[in-house]
Protein backbone atom coordinates (compact mmCIF):
# COMPACT_ATOMS: atom_id res chain seq x y z
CA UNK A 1 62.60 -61.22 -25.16
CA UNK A 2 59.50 -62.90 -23.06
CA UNK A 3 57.56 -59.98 -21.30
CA UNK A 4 57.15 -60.11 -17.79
CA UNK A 5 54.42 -61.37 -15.97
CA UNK A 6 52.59 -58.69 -13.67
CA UNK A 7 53.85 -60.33 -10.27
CA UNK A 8 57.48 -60.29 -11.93
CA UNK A 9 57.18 -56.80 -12.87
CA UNK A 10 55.69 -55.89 -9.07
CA UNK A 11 58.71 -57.67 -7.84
CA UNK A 12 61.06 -56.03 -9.76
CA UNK A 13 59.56 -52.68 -8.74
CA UNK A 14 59.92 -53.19 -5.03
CA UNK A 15 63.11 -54.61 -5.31
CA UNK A 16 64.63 -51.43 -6.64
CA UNK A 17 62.28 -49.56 -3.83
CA UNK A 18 63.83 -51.62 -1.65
CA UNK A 19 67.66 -50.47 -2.40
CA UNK A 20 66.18 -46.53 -1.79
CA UNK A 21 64.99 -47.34 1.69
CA UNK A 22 67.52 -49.26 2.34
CA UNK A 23 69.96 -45.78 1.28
CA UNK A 24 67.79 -43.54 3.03
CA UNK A 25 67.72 -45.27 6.55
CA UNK A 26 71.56 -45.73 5.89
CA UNK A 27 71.95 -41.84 5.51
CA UNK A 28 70.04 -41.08 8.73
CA UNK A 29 72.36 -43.51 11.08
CA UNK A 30 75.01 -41.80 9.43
CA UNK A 31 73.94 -38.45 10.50
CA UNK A 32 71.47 -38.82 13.31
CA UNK A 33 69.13 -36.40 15.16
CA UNK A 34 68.16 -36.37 18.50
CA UNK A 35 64.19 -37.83 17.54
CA UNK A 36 65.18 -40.06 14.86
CA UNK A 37 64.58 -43.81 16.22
CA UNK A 38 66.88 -46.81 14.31
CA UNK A 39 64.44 -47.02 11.56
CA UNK A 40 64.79 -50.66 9.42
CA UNK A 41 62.74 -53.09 7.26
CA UNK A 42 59.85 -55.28 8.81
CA UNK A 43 60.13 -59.07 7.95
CA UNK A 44 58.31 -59.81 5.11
CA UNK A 45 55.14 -62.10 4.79
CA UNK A 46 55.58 -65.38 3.31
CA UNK A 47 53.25 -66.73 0.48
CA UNK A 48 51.51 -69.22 2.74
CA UNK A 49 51.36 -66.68 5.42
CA UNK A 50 49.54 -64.10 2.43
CA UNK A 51 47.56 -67.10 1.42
CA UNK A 52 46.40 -67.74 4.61
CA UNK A 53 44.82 -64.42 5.42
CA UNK A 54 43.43 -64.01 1.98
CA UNK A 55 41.81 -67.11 2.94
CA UNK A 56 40.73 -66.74 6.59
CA UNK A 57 39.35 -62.92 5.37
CA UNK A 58 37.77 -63.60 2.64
CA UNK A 59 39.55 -61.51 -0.18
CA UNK A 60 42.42 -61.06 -2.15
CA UNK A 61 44.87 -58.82 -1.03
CA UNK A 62 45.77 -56.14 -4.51
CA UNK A 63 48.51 -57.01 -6.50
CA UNK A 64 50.91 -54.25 -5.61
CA UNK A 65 50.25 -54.09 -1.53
CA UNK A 66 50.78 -57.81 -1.98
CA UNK A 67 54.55 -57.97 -3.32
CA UNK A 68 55.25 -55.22 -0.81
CA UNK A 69 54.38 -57.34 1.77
CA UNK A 70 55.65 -60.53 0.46
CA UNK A 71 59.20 -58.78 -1.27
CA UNK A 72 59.50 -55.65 1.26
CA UNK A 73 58.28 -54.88 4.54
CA UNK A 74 55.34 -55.88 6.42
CA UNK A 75 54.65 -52.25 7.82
CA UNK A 76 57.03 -49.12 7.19
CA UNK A 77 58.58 -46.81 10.12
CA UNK A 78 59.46 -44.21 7.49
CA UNK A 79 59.26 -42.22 5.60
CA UNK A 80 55.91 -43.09 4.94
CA UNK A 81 54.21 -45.02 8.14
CA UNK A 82 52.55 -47.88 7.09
CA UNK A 83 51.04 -50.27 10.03
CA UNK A 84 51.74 -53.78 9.70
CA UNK A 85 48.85 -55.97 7.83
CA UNK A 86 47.77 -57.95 11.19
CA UNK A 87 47.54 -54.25 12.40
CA UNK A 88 45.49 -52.68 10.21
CA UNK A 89 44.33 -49.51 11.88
CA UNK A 90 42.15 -48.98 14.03
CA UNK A 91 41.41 -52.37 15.35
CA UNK A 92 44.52 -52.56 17.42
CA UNK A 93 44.28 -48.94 18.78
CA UNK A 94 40.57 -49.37 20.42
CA UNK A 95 41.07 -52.84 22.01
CA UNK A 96 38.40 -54.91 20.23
CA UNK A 97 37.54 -58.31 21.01
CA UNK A 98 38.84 -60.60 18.79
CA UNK A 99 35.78 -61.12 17.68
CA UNK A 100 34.77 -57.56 16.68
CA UNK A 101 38.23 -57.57 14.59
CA UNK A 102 37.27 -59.99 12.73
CA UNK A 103 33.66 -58.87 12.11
CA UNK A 104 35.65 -55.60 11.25
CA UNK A 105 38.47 -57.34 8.61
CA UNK A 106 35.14 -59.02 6.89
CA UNK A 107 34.18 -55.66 5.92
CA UNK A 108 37.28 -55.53 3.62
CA UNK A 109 35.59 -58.18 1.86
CA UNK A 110 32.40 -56.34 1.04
CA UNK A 111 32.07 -54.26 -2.13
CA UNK A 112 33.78 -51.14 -2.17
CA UNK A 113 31.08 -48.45 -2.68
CA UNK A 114 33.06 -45.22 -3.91
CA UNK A 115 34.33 -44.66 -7.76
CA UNK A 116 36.43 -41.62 -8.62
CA UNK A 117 33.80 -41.04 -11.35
CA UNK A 118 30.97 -40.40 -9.14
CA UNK A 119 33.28 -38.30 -6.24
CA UNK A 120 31.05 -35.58 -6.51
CA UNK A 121 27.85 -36.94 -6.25
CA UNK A 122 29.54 -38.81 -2.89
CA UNK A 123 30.43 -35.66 -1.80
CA UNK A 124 26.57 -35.04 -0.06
CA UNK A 125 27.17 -39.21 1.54
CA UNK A 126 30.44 -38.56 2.80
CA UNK A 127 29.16 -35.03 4.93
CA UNK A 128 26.13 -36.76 6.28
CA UNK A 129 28.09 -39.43 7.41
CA UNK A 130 31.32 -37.39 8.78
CA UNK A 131 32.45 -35.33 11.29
CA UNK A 132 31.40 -37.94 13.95
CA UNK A 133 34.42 -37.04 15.91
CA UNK A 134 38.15 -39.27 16.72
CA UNK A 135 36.74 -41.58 18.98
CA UNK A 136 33.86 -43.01 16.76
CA UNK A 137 36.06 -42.98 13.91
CA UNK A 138 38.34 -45.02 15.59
CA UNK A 139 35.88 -47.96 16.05
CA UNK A 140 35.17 -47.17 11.87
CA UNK A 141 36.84 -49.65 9.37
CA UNK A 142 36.12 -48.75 5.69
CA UNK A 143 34.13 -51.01 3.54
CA UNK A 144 36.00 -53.31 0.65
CA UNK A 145 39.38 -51.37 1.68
CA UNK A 146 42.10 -51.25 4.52
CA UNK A 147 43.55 -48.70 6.39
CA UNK A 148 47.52 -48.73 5.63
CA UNK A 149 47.83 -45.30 7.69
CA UNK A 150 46.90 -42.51 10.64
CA UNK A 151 48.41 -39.19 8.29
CA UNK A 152 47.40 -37.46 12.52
CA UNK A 153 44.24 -36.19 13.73
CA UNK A 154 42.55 -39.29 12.68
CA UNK A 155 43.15 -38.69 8.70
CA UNK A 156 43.27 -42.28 7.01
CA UNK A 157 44.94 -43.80 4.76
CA UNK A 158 42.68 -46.12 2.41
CA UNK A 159 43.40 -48.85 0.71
CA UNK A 160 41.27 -49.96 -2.17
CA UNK A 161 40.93 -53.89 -2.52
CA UNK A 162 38.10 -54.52 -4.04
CA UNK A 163 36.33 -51.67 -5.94
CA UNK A 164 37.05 -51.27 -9.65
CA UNK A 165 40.80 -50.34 -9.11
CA UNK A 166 42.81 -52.50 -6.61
CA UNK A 167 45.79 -50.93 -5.12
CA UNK A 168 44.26 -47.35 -5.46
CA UNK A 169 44.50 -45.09 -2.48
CA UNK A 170 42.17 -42.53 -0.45
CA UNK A 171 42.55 -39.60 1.53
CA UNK A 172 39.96 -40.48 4.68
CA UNK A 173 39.37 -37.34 6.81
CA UNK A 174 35.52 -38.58 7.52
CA UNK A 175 36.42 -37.97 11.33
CA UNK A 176 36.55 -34.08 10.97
CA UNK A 177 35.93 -32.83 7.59
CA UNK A 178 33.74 -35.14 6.59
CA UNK A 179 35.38 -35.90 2.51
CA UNK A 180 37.39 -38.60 1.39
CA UNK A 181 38.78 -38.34 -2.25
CA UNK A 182 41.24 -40.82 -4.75
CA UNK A 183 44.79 -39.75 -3.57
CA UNK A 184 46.56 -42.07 -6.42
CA UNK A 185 46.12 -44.66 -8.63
CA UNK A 186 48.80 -46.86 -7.80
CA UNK A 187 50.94 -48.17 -4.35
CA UNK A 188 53.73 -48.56 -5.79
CA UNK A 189 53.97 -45.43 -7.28
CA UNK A 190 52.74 -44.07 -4.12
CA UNK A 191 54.94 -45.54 -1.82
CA UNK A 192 57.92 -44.27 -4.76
CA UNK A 193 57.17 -40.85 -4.92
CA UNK A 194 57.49 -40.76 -1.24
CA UNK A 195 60.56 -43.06 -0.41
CA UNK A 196 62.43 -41.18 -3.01
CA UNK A 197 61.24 -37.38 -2.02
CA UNK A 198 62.55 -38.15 1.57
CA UNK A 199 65.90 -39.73 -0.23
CA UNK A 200 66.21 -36.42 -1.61
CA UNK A 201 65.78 -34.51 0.68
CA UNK A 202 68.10 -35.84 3.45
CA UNK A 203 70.32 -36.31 1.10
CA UNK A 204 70.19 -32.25 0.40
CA UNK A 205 70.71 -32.08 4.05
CA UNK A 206 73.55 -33.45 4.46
CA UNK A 207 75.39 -31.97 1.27
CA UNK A 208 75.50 -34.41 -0.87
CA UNK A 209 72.27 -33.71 -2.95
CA UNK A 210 71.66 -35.86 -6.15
CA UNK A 211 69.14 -35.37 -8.44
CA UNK A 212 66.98 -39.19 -8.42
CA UNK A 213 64.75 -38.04 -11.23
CA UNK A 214 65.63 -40.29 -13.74
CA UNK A 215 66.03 -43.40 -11.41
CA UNK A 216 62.60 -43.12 -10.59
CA UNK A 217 61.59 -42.86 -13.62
CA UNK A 218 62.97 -45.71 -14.80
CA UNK A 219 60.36 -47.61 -13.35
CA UNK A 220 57.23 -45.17 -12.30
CA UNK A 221 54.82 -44.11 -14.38
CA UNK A 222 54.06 -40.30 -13.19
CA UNK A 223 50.27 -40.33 -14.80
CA UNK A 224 49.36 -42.68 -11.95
CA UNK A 225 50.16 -40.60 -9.23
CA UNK A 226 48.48 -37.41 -8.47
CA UNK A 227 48.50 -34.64 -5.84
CA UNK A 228 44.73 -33.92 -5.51
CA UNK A 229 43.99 -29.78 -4.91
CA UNK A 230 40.41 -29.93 -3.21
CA UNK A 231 38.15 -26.75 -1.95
CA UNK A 232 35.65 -26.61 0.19
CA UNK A 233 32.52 -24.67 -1.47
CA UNK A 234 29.82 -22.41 0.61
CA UNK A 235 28.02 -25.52 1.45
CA UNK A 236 31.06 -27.16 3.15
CA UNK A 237 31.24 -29.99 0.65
CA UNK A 238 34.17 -30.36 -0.49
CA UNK A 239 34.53 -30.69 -4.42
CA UNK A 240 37.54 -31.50 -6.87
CA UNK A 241 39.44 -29.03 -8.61
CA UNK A 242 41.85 -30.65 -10.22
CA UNK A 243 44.95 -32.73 -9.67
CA UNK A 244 48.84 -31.93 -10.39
CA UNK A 245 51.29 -35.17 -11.51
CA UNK A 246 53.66 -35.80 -7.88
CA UNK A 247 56.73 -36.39 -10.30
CA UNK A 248 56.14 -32.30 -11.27
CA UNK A 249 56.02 -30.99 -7.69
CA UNK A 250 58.82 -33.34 -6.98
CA UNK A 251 61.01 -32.14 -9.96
CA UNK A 252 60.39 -28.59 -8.86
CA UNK A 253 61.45 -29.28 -5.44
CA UNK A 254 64.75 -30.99 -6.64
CA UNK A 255 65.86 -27.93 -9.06
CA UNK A 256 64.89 -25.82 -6.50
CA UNK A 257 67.00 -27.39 -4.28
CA UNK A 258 69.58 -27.82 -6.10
CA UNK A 259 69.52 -24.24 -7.11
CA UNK A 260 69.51 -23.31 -3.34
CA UNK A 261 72.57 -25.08 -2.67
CA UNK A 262 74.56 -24.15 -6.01
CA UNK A 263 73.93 -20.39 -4.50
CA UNK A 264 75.70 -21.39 -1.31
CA UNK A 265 78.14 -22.45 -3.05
CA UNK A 266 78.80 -19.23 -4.50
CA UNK A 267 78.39 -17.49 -1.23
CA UNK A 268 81.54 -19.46 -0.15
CA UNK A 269 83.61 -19.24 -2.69
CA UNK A 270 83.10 -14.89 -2.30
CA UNK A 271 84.06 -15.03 1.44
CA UNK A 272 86.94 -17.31 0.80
């Protein structure tokens, strides 16, 4: 048997993504709350439409973010917000001329200057140029990456396209903290962990908890994907202390879960 081609594989990936979102906005129109909006997929980017941008920005767009785009969604409601690619945040929330956007986009193009490597010797960049407060980080866009998200109190989102590792993601909180670190090493994965941690847990909600572990498995490699533990140190610089695998936190949360409802269980079947 031929082995697949990367694109093929990325396809193949978001396809099966696809079916979880697709489960998990089903579940919450079948048991709605008062602040959840009708939550569904984006139309999806066409290849000339992708080609075009590429081509009008000046860079390619990573291999992962692209099938997303072009096999997905174009932008996510939940449960991870992602804006739209002509969006890309913060150009559309500070009214720039069209002109400034696009002076902005063509910084996407530039190197990117950070490697995971060499965080803590960025550490002493990133405070002397942070904490410049929301409104000037608003009118920031990140060099050689794109901002797929606001996470609140103007904490970004990065996305890497075109350092040494396309399709890696940052945690961006320049606007307060002043520190921006590698939050994982892949979007797919990324975008996984997340789709199928919300699956879970509204599933669990609603009684009918199942434990996804080994469909997501199936197709995610857990060594890519990382929750990062960080400190701040005397000097306020923030430094790395190590980073924990997503798929253990999230395999603790489901047997804990699961634990929490067999005990209910139990609980009933006493009183009755």
């Amino acid at each position: 048997m031929s082995k697949s081609s990367p694109e093929e594989a990325h396809k193949a990936h978001v396809l099966r993504l696809k079916q979880a979102l697709e489960r998990y906005y089903a579940l919450r129109r079948e048991q709605p709350r008062s602040w959840d909006p009708e939550w569904t997929l984006n139309p999806t980017l066409t290849e000339p439409e992708l080609a075009q941008f590429e081509q009008q920005h000046g860079f390619r767009l990573p291999a992962e973010y692209r099938a997303y785009l072009k096999y997905l969604s174009n932008g996510l409601d939940a449960p991870v917000g992602l804006f739209p690619l002509s969006k890309n945040y913060p150009l559309n929330r500070v009214g720039l001329s069209p002109e400034e956007k696009e002076r902005a986009f063509a910084k996407a193009a530039l190197p990117f200057p950070y490697r995971e490597a060499e965080i803590e010797q960025h550490q002493t960049q990133f405070k002397q140029l942070g904490g410049w407060g929301p409104s000037a980080a608003a009118d920031h866009s990140r060099q050689g990456a794109l901002i797929l998200a606001d996470d609140g109190c103007d904490q970004l989102t990065l996305l890497e396209v075109t350092g040494d590792q396309p399709d890696r993601l940052w945690f961006d909180d320049m606007a307060n903290a002043g520190y921006m670190y590698p939050e994982a090493d892949s979007f797919l994965d990324w975008l996984t962990v997340r789709t199928h941690r919300a699956l879970a847990e509204t599933e669990f909600d609603y009684g009918l908890v199942k434990d996804d572990l080994d469909r997501v498995k199936s197709y995610l490699d857990p060594e890519h994907l990382y929750q990062g533990l960080h400190s701040a140190g005397p000097d306020g610089v923030y430094r790395t202390l190590g980073r924990l695998p997503l798929l253990t936190l999230l395999e603790r949360k489901y047997a804990a879960g699961i634990a929490h409802f067999r005990e209910l269980e139990k609980e009933h079947q006493k009183a009755s």
